[in-house]
C-alpha atoms as a PDB file:
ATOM      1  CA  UNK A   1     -12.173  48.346 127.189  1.00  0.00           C
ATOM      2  CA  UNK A   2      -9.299  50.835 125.884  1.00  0.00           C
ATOM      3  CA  UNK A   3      -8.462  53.685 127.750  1.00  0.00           C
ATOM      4  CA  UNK A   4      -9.100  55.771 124.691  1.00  0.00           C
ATOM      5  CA  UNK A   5     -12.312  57.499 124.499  1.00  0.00           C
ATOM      6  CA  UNK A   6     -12.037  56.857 120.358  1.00  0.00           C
ATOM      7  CA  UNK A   7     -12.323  53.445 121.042  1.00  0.00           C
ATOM      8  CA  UNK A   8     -14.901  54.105 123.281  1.00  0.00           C
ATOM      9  CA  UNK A   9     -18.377  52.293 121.702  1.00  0.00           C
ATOM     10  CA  UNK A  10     -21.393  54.204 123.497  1.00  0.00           C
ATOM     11  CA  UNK A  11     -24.334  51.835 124.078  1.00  0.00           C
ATOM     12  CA  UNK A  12     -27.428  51.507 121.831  1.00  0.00           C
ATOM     13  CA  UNK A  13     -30.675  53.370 123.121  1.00  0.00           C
ATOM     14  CA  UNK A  14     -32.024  50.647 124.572  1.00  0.00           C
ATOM     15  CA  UNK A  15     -29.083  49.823 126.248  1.00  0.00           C
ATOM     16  CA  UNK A  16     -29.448  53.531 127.389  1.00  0.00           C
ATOM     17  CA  UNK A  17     -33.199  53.379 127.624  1.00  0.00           C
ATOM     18  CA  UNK A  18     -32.493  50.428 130.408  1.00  0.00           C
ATOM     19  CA  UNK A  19     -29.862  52.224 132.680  1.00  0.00           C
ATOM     20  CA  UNK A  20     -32.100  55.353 132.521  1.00  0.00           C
ATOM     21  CA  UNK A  21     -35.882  54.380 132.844  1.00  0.00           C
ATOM     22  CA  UNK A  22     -37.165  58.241 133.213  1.00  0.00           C
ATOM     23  CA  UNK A  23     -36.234  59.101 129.900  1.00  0.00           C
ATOM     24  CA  UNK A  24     -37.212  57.798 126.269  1.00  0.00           C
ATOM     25  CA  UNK A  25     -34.508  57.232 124.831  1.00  0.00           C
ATOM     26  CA  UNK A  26     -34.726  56.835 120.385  1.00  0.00           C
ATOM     27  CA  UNK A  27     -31.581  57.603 119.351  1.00  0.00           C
ATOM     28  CA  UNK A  28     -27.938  58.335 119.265  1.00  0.00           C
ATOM     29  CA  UNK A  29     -27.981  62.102 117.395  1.00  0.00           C
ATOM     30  CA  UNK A  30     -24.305  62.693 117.837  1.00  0.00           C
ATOM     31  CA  UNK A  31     -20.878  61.169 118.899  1.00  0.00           C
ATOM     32  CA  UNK A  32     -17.573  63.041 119.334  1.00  0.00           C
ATOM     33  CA  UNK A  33     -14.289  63.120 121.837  1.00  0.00           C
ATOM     34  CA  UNK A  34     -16.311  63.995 124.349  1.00  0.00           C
ATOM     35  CA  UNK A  35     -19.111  61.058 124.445  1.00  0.00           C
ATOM     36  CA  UNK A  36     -23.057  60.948 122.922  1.00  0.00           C
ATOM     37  CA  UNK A  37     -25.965  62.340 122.377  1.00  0.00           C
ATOM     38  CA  UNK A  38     -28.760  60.878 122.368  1.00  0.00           C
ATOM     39  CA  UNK A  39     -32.264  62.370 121.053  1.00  0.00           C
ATOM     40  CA  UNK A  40     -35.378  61.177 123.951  1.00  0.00           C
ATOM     41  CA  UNK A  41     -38.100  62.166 125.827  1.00  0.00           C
ATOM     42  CA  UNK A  42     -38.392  62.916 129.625  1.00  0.00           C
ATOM     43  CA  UNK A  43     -41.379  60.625 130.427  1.00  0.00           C
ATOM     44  CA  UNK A  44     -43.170  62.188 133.170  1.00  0.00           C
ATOM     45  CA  UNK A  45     -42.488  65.883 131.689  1.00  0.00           C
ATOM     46  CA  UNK A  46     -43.511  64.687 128.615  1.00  0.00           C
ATOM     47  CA  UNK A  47     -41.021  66.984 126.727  1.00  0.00           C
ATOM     48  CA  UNK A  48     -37.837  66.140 124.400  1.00  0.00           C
ATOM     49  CA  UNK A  49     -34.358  66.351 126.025  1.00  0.00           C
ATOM     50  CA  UNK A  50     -30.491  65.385 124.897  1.00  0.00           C
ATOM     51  CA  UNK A  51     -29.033  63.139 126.779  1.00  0.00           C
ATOM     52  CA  UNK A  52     -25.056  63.546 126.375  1.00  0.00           C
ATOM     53  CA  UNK A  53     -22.946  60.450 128.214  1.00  0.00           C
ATOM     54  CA  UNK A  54     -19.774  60.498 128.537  1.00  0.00           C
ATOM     55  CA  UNK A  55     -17.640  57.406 128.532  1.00  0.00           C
ATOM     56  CA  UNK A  56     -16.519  55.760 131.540  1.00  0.00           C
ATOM     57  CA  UNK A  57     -12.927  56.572 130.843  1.00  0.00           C
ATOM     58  CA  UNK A  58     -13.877  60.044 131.670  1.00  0.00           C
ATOM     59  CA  UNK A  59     -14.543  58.958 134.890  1.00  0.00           C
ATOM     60  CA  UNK A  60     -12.229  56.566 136.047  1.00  0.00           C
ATOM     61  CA  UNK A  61      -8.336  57.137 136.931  1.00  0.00           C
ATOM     62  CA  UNK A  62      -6.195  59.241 139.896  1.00  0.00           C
ATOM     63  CA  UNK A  63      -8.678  61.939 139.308  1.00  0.00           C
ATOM     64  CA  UNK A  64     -11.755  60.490 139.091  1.00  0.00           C
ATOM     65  CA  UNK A  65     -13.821  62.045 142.414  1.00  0.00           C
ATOM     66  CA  UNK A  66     -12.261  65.427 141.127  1.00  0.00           C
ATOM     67  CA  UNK A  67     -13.434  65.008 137.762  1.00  0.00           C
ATOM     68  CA  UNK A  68     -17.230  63.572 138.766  1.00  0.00           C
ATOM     69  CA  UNK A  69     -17.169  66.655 141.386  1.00  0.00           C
ATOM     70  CA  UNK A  70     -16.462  68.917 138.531  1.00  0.00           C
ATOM     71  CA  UNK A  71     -18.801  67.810 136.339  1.00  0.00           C
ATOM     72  CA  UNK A  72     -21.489  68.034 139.152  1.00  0.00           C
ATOM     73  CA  UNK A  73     -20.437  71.874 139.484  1.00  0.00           C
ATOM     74  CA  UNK A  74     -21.282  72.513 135.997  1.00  0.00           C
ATOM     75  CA  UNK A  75     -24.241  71.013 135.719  1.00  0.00           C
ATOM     76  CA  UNK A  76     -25.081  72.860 138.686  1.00  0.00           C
ATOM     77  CA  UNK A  77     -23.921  75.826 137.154  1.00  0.00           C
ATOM     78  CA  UNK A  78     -24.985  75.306 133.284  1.00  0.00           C
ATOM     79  CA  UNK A  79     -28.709  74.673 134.712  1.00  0.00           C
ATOM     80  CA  UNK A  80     -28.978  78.357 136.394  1.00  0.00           C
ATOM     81  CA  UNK A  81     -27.941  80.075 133.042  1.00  0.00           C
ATOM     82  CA  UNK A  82     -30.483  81.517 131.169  1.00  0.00           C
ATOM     83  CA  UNK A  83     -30.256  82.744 127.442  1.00  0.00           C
ATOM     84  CA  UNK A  84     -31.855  82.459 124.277  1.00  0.00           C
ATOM     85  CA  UNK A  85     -28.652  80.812 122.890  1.00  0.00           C
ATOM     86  CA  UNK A  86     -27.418  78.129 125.446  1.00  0.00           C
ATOM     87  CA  UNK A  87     -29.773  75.267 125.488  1.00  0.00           C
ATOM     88  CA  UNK A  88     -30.896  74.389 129.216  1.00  0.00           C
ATOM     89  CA  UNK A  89     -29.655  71.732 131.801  1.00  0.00           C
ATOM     90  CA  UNK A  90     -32.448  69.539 132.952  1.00  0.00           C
ATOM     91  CA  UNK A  91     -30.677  66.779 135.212  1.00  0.00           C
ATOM     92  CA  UNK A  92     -27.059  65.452 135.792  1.00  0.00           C
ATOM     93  CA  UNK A  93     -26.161  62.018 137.596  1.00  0.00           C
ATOM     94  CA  UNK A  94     -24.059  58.683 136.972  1.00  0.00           C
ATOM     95  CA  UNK A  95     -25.307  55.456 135.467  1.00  0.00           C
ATOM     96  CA  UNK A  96     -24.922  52.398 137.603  1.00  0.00           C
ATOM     97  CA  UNK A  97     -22.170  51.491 134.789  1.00  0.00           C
ATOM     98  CA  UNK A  98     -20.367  54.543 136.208  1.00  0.00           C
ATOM     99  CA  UNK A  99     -21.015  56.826 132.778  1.00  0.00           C
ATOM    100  CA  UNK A 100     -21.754  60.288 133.739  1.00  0.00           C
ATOM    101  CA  UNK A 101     -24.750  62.173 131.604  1.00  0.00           C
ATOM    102  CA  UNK A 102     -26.732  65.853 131.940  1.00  0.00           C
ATOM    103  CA  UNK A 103     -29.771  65.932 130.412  1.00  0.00           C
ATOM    104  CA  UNK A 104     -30.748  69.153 128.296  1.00  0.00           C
ATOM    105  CA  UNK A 105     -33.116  70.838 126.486  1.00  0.00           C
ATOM    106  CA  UNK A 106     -33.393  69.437 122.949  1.00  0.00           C
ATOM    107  CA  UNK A 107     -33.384  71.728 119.991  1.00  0.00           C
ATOM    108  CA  UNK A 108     -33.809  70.350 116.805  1.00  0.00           C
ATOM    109  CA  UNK A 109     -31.395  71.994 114.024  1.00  0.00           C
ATOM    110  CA  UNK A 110     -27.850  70.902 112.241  1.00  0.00           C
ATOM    111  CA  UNK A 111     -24.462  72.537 113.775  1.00  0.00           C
ATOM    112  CA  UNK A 112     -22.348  75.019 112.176  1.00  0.00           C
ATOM    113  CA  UNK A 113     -19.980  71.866 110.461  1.00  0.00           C
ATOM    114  CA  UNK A 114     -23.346  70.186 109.300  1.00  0.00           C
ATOM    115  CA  UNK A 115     -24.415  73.414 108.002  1.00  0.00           C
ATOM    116  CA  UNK A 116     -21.622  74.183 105.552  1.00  0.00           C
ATOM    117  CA  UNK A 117     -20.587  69.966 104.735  1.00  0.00           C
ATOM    118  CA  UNK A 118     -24.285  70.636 103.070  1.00  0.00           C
ATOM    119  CA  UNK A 119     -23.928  74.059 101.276  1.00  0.00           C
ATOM    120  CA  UNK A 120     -20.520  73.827  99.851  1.00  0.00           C
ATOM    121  CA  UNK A 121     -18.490  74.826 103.016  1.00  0.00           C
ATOM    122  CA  UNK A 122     -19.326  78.573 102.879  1.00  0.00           C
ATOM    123  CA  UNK A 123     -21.197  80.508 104.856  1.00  0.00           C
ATOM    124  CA  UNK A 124     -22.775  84.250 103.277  1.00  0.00           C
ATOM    125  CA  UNK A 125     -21.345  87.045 105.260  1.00  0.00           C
ATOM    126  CA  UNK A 126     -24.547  88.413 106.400  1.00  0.00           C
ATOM    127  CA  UNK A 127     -24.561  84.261 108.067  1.00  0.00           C
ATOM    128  CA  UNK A 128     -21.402  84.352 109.343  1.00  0.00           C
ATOM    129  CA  UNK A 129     -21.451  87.872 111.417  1.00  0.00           C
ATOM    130  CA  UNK A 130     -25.352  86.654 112.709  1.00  0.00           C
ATOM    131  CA  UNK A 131     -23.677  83.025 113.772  1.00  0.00           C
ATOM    132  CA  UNK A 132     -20.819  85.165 115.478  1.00  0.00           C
ATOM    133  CA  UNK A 133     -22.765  87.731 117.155  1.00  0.00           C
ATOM    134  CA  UNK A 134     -24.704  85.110 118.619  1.00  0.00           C
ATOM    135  CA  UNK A 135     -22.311  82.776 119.896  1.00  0.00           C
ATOM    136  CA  UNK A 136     -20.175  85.493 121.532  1.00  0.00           C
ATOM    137  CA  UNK A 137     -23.154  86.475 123.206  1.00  0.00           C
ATOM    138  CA  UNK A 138     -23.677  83.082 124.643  1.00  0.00           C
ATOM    139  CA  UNK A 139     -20.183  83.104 125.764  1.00  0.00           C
ATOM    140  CA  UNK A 140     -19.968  86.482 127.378  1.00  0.00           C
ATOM    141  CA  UNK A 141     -23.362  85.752 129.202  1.00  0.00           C
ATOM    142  CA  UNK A 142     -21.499  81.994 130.257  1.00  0.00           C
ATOM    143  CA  UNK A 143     -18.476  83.627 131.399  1.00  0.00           C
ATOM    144  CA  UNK A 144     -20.078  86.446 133.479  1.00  0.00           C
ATOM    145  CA  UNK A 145     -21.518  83.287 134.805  1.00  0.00           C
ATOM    146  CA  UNK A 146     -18.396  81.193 135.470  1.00  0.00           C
ATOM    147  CA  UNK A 147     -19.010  79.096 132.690  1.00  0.00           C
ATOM    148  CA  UNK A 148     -16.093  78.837 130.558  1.00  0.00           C
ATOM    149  CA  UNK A 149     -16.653  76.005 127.072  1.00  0.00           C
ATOM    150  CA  UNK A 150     -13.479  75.341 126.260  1.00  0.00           C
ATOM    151  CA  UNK A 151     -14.826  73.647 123.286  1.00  0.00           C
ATOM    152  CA  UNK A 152     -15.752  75.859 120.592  1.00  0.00           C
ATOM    153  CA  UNK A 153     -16.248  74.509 116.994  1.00  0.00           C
ATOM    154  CA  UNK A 154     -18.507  74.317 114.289  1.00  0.00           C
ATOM    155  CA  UNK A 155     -19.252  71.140 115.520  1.00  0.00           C
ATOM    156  CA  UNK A 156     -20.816  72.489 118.543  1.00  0.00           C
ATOM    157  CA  UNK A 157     -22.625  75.416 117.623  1.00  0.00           C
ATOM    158  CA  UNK A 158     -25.936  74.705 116.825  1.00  0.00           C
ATOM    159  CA  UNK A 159     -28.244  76.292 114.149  1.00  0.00           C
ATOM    160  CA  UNK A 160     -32.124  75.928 114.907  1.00  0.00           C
ATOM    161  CA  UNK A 161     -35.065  77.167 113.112  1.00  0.00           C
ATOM    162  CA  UNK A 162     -35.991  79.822 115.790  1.00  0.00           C
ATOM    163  CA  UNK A 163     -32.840  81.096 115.026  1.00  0.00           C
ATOM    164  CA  UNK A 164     -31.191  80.150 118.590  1.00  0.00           C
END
């Protein structure tokens, strides 16, 4: 495997379904720089979750129990906020294939980039400032937290139906 997390092929939902028995897994609902996301369903819960991996590479080099500490911290972290715009962290942990994942609320909607690929690339005004007053919510409420993103984009800002 490549170093490069572009060449980085996530594995299918079963493959996924087997390294992960609690959960459901039925499919792969997103892919970027920064791993997967798969759509499931925590079993005993019975209630849908996200499962975002990220690839190995992540993981592995100089830094790698730094980075797998980190990313322990903010799960810690992301699962103690709570706000009507960030989605909520369920469970965190490793795969025996060394892939780290949270698992997270699912909310079912199309991100910002989705959003205006399907209505012409615009956005009314009235949309815009509502989408904007939102997220900086979010983000004041994360940072007052200690949560900083550091990965804002259309691409990750989610529009649901209950307006979250």
């Amino acid at each position: 495997m490549s170093s490069s997390t572009s060449d980085w092929v996530p594995p299918s939902p079963e493959e996924l379904q087997a390294m992960l028995p609690q959960y459901e897994i039925s499919e792969i609902i997103g892919r970027g720089g920064m791993g997967a996301v798969y759509q499931g369903r925590q079993a005993k819960l019975n209630r849908p979750v996200a499962i975002k991996l990220l690839p190995e590479t992540f993981a592995k080099g100089e830094d790698e129990l730094n980075f797998a500490k980190r990313f322990e911290q903010e799960a810690q972290a992301m699962a103690h906020l709570d706000h009507p715009a960030i989605l909520s962290v369920y469970d965190y942990g490793e795969t025996d294939k060394g892939q780290l994942y949270f698992v997270m609320e699912f909310a079912d909607g199309m991100d910002v980039h989705q959003y205006l690929h399907h209505h012409g690339g615009k956005l009314t005004q009235e949309s815009a400032l509502t989408i904007t007053a939102h997220v900086l919510d979010a983000l004041d409420y994360a940072h007052r937290h200690g949560i900083a993103h550091r990965d804002i984009k259309p691409a990750n800002i989610l529009l649901t139906q209950e307006g979250r």
